[in-house]
PDB file of N, CA and C in Angstrom:
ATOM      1  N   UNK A   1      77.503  89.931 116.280  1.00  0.00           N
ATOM      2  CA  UNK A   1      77.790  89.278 115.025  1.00  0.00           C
ATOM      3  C   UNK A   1      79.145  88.592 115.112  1.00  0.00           C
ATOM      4  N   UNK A   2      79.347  87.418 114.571  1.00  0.00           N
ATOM      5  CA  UNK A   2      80.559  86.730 114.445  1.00  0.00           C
ATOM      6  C   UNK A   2      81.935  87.546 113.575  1.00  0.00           C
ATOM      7  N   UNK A   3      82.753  87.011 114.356  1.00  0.00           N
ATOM      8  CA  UNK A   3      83.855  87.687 113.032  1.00  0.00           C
ATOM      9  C   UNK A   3      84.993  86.619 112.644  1.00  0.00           C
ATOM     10  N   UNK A   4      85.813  87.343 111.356  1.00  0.00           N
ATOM     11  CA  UNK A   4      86.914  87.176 111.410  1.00  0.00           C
ATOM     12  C   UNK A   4      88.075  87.310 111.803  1.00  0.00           C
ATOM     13  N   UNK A   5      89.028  86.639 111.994  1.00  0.00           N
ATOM     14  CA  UNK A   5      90.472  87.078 112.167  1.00  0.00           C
ATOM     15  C   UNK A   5      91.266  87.183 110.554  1.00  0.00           C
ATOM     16  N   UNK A   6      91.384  88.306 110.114  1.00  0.00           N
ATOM     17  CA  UNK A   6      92.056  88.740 108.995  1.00  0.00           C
ATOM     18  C   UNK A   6      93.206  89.170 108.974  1.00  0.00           C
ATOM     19  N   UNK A   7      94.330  88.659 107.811  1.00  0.00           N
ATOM     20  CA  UNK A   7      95.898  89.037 108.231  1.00  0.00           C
ATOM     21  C   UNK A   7      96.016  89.451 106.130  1.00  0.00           C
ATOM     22  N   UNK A   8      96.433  90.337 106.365  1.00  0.00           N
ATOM     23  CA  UNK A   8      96.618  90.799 104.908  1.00  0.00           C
ATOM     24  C   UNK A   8      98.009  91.313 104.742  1.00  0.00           C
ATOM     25  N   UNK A   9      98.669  90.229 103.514  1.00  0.00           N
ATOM     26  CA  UNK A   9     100.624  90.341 103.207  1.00  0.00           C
ATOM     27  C   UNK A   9     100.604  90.428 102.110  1.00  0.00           C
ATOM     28  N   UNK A  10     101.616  91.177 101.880  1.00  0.00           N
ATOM     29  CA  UNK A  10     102.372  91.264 100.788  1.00  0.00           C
ATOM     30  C   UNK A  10     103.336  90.627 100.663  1.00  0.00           C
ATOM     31  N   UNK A  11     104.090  90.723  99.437  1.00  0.00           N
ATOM     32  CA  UNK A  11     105.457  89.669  99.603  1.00  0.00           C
ATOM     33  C   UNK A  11     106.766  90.587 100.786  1.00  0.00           C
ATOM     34  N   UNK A  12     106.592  91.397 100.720  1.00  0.00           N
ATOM     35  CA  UNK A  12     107.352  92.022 101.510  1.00  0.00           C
ATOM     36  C   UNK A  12     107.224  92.774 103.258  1.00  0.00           C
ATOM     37  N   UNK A  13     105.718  92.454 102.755  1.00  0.00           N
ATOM     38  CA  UNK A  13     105.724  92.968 104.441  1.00  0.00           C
ATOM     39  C   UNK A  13     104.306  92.744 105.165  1.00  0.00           C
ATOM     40  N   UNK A  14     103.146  92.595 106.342  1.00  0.00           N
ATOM     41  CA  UNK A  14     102.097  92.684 106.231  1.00  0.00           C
ATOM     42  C   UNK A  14     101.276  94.303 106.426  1.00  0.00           C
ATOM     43  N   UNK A  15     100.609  94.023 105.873  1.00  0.00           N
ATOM     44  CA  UNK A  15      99.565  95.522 105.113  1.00  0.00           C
ATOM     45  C   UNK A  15      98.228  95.661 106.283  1.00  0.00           C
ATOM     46  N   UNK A  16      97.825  94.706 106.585  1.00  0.00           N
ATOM     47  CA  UNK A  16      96.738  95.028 107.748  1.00  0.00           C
ATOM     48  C   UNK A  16      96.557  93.485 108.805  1.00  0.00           C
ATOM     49  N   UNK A  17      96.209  93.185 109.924  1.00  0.00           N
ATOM     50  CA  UNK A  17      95.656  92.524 110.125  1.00  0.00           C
ATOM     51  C   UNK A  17      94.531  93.141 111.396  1.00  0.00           C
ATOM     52  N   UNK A  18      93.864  92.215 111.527  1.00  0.00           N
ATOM     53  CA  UNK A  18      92.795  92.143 112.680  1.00  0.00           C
ATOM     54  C   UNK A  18      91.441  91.715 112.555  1.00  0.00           C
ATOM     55  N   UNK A  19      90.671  91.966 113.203  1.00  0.00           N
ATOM     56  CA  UNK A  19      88.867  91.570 113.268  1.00  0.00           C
ATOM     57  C   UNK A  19      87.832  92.141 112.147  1.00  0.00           C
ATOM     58  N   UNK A  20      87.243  91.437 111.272  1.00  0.00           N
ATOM     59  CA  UNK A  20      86.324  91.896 110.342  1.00  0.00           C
ATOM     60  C   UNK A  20      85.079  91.187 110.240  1.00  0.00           C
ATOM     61  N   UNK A  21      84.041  92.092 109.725  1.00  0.00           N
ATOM     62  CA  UNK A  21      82.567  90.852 109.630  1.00  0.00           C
ATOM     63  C   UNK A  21      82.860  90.161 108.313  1.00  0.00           C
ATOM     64  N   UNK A  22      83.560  90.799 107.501  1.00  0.00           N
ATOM     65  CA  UNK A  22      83.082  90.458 105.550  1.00  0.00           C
ATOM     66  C   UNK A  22      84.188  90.588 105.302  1.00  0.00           C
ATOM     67  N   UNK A  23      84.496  89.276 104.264  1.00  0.00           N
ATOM     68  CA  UNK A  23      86.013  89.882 103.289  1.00  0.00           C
ATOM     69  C   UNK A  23      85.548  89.378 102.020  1.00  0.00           C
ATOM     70  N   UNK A  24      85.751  90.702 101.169  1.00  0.00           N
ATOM     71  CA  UNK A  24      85.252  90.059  99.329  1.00  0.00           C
ATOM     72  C   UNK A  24      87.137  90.265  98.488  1.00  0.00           C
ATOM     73  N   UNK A  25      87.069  89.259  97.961  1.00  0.00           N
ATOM     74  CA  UNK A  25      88.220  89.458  97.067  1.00  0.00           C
ATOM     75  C   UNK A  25      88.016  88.532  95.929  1.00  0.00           C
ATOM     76  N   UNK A  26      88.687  89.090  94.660  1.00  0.00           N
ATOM     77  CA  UNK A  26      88.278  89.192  93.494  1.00  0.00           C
ATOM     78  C   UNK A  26      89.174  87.411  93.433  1.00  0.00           C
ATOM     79  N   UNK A  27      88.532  86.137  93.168  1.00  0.00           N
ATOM     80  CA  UNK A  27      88.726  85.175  92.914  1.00  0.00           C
ATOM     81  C   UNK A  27      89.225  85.131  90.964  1.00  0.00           C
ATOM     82  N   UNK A  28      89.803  83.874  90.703  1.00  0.00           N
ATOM     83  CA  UNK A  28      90.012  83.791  89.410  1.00  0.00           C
ATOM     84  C   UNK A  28      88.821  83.120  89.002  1.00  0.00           C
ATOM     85  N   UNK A  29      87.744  82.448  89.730  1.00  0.00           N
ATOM     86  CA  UNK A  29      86.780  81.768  89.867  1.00  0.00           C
ATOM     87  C   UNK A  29      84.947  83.237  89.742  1.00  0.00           C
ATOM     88  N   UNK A  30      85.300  84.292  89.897  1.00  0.00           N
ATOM     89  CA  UNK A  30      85.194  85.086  89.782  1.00  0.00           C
ATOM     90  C   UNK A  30      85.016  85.957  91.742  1.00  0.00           C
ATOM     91  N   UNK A  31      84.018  87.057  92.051  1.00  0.00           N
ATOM     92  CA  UNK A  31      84.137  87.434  93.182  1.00  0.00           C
ATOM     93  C   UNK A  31      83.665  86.463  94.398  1.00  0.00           C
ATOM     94  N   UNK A  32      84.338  86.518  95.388  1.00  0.00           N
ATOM     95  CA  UNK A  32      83.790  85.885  96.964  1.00  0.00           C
ATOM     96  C   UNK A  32      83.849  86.936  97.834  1.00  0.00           C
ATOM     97  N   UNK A  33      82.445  86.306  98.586  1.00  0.00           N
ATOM     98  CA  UNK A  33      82.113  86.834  99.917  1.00  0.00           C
ATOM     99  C   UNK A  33      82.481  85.819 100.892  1.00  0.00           C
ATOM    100  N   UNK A  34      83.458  86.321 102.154  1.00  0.00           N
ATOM    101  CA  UNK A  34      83.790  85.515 102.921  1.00  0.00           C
ATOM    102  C   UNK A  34      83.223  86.359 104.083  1.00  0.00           C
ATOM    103  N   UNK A  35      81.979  85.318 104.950  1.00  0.00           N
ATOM    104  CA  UNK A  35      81.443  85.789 106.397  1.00  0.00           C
ATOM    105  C   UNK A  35      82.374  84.598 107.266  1.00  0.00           C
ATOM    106  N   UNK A  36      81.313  84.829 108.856  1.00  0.00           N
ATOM    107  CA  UNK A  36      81.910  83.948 109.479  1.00  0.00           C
ATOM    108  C   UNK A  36      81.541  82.159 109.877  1.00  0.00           C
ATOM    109  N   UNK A  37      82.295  81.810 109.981  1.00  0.00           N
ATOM    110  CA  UNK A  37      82.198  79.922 109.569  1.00  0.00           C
ATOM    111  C   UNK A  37      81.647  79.851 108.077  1.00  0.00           C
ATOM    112  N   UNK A  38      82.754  80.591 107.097  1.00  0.00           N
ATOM    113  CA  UNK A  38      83.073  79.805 106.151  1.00  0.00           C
ATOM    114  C   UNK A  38      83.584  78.956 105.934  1.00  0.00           C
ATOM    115  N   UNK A  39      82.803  77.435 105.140  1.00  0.00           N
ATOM    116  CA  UNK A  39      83.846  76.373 104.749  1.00  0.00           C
ATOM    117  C   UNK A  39      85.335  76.608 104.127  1.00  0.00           C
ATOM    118  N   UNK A  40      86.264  75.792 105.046  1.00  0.00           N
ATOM    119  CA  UNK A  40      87.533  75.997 104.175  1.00  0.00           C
ATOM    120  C   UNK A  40      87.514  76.428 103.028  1.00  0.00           C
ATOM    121  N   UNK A  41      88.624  77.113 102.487  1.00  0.00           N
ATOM    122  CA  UNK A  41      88.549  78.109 101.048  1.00  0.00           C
ATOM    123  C   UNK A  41      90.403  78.067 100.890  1.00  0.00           C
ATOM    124  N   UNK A  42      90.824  77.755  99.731  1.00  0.00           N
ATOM    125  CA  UNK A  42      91.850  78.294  99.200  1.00  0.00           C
ATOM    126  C   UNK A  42      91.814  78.521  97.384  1.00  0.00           C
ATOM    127  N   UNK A  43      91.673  79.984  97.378  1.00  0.00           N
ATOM    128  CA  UNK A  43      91.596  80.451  96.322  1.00  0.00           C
ATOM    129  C   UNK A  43      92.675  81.006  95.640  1.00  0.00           C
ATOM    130  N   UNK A  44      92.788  80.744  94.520  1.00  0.00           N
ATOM    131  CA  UNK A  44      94.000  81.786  93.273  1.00  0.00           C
ATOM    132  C   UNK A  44      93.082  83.393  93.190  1.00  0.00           C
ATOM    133  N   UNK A  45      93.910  84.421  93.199  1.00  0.00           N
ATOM    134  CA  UNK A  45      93.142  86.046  93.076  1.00  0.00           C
ATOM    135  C   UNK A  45      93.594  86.190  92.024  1.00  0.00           C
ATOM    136  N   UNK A  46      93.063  87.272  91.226  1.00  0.00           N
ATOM    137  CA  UNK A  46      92.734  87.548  90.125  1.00  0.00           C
ATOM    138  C   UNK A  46      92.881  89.005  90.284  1.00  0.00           C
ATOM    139  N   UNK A  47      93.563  89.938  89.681  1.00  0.00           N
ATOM    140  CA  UNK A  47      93.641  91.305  89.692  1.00  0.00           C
ATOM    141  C   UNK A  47      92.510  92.114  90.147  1.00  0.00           C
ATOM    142  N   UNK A  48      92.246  92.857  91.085  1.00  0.00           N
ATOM    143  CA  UNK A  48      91.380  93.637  91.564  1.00  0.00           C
ATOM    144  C   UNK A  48      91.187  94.014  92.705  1.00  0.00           C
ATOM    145  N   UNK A  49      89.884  94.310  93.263  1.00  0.00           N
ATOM    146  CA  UNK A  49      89.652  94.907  94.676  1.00  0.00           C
ATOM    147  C   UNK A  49      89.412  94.219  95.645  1.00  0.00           C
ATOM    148  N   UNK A  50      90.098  94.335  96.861  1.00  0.00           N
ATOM    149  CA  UNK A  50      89.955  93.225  98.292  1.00  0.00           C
ATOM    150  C   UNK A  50      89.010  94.639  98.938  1.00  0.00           C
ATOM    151  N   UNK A  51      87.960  94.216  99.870  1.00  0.00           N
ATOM    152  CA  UNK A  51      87.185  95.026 100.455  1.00  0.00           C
ATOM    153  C   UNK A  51      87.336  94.069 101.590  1.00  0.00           C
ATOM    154  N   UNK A  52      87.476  94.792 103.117  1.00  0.00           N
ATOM    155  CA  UNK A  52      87.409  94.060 104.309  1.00  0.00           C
ATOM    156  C   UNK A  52      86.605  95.299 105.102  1.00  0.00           C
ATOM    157  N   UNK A  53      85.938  94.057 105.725  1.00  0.00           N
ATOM    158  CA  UNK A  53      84.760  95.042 106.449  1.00  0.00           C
ATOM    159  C   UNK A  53      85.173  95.492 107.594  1.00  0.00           C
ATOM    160  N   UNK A  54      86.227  95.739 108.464  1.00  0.00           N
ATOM    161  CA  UNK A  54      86.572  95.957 109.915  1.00  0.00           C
ATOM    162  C   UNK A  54      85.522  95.888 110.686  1.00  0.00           C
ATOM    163  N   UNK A  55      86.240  95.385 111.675  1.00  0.00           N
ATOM    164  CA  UNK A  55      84.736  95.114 113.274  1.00  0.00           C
ATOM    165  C   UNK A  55      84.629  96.518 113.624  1.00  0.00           C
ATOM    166  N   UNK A  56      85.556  97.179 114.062  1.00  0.00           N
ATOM    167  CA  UNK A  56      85.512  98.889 114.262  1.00  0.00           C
ATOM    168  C   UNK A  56      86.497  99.648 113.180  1.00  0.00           C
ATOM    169  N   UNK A  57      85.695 100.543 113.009  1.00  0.00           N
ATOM    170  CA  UNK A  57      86.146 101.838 112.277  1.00  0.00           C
ATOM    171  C   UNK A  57      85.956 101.501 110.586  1.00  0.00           C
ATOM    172  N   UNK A  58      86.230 102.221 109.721  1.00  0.00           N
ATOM    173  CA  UNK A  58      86.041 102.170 108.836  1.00  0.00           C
ATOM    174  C   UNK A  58      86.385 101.033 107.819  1.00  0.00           C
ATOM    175  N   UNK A  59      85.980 100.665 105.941  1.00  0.00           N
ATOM    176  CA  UNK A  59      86.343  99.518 105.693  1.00  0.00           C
ATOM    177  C   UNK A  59      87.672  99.731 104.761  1.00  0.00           C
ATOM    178  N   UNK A  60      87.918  98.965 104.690  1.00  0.00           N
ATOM    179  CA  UNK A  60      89.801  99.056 104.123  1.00  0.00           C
ATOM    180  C   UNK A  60      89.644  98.292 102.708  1.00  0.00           C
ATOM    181  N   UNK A  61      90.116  98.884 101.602  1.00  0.00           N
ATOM    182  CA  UNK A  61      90.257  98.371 100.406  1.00  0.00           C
ATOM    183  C   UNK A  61      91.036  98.336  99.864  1.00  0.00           C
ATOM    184  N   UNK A  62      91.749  97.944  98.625  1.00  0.00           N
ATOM    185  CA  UNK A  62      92.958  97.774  98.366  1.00  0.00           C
ATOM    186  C   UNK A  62      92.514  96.656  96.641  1.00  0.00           C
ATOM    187  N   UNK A  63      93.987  97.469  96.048  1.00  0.00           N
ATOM    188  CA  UNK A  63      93.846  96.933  94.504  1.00  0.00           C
ATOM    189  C   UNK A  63      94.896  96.176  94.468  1.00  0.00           C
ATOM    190  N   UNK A  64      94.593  95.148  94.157  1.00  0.00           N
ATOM    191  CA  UNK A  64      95.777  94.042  94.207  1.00  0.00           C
ATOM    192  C   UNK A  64      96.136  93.126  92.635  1.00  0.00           C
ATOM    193  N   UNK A  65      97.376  92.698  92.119  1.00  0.00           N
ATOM    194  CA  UNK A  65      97.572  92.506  90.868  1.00  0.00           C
ATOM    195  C   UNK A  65      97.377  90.799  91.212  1.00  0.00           C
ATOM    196  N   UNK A  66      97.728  90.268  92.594  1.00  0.00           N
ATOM    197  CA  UNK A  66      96.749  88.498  92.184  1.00  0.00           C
ATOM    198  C   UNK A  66      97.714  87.914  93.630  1.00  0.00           C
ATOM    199  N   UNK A  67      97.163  87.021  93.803  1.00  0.00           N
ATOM    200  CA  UNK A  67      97.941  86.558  94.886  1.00  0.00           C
ATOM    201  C   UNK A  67      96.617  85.215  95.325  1.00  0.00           C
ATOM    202  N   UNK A  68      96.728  84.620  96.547  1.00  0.00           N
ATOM    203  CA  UNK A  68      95.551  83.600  96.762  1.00  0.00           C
ATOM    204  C   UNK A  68      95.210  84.225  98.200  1.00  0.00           C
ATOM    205  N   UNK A  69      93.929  83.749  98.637  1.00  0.00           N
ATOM    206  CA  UNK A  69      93.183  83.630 100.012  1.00  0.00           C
ATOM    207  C   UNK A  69      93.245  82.237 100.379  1.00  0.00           C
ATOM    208  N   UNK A  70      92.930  81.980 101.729  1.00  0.00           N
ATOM    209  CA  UNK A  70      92.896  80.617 102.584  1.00  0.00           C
ATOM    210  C   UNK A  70      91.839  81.278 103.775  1.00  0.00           C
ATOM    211  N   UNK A  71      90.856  80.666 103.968  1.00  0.00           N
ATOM    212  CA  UNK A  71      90.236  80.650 104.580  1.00  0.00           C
ATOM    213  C   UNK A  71      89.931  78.940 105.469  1.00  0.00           C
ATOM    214  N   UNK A  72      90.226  79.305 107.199  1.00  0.00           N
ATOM    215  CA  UNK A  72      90.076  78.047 107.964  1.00  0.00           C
ATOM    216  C   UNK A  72      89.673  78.528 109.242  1.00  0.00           C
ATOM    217  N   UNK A  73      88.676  78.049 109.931  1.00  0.00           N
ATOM    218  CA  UNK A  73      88.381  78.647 111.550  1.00  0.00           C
ATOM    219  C   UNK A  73      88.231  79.677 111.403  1.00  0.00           C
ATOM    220  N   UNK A  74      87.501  80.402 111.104  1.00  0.00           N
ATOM    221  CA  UNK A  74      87.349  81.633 110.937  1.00  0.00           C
ATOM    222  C   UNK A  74      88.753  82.624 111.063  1.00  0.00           C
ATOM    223  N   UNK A  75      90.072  82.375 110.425  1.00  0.00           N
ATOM    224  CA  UNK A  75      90.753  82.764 110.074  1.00  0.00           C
ATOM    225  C   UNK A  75      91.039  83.000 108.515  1.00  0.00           C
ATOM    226  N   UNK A  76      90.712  84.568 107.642  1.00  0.00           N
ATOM    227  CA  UNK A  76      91.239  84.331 106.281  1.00  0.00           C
ATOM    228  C   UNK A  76      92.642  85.412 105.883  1.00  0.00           C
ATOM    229  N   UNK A  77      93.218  84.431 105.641  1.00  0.00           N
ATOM    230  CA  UNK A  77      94.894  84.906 105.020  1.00  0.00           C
ATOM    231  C   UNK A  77      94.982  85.576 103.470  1.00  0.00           C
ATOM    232  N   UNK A  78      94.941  86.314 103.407  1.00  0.00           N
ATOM    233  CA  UNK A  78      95.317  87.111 101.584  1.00  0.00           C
ATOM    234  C   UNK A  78      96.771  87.034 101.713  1.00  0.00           C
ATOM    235  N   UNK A  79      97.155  86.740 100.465  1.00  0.00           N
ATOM    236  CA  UNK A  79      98.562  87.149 100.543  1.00  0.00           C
ATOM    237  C   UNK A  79      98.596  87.592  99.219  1.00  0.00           C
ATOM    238  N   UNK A  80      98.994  88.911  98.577  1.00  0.00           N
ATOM    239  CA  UNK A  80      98.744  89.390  97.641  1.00  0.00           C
ATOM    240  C   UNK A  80     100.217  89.519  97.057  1.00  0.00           C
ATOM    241  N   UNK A  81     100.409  89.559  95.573  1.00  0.00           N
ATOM    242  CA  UNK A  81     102.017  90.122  94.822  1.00  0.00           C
ATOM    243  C   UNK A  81     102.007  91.771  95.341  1.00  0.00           C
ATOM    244  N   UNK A  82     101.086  92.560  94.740  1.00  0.00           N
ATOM    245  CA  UNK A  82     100.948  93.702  94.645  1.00  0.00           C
ATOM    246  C   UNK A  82     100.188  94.229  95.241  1.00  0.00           C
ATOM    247  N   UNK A  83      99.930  95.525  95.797  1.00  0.00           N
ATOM    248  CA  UNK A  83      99.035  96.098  96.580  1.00  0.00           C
ATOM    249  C   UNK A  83      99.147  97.841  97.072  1.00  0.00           C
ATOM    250  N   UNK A  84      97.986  98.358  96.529  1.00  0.00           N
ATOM    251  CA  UNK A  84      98.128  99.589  96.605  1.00  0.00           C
ATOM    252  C   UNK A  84      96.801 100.250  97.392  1.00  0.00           C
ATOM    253  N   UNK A  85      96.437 100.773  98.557  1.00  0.00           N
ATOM    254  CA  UNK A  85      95.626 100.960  99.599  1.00  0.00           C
ATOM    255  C   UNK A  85      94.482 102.023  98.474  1.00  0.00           C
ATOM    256  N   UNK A  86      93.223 102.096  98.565  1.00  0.00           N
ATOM    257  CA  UNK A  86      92.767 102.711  97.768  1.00  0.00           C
ATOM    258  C   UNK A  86      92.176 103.898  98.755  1.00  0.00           C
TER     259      UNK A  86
END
């Protein structure tokens, strides 16, 4: 299966990066599913849950108060205000 390259920041520091099949995060537009060779994407977030699917080991979630995604080349960037690992 194809993947992503996922890098997940905060304003202060980064919180995860690496290889995933799926990234859903809560859009102001409402939720997205990001697989792989998604069309470019830059979204505003909206308070809630980022779910990333990891290529290995378990999936990583996290409650976030808003921040945007960018999705390009199968690279997607979160950069969140707030963030608390659930």
């Amino acid at each position: 299966m194809a993947e992503l390259s996922v890098d997940l920041v905060s304003r202060d520091r980064k919180v995860w990066s690496g290889a995933a099949t799926q990234v859903s995060a809560p859009s102001a537009d409402g939720q997205i599913g990001i697989l792989a060779n998604h069309t470019p994407l830059l979204a505003v977030l909206r308070p809630g849950t980022i779910k990333v699917e990891t290529a290995s080991g378990p999936a990583l979630e996290a409650q976030v108060t808003g921040g945007f995604v960018s999705v390009d080349n199968n690279l997607v960037t979160l950069v969140v205000d707030e963030i608390s690992l659930v």
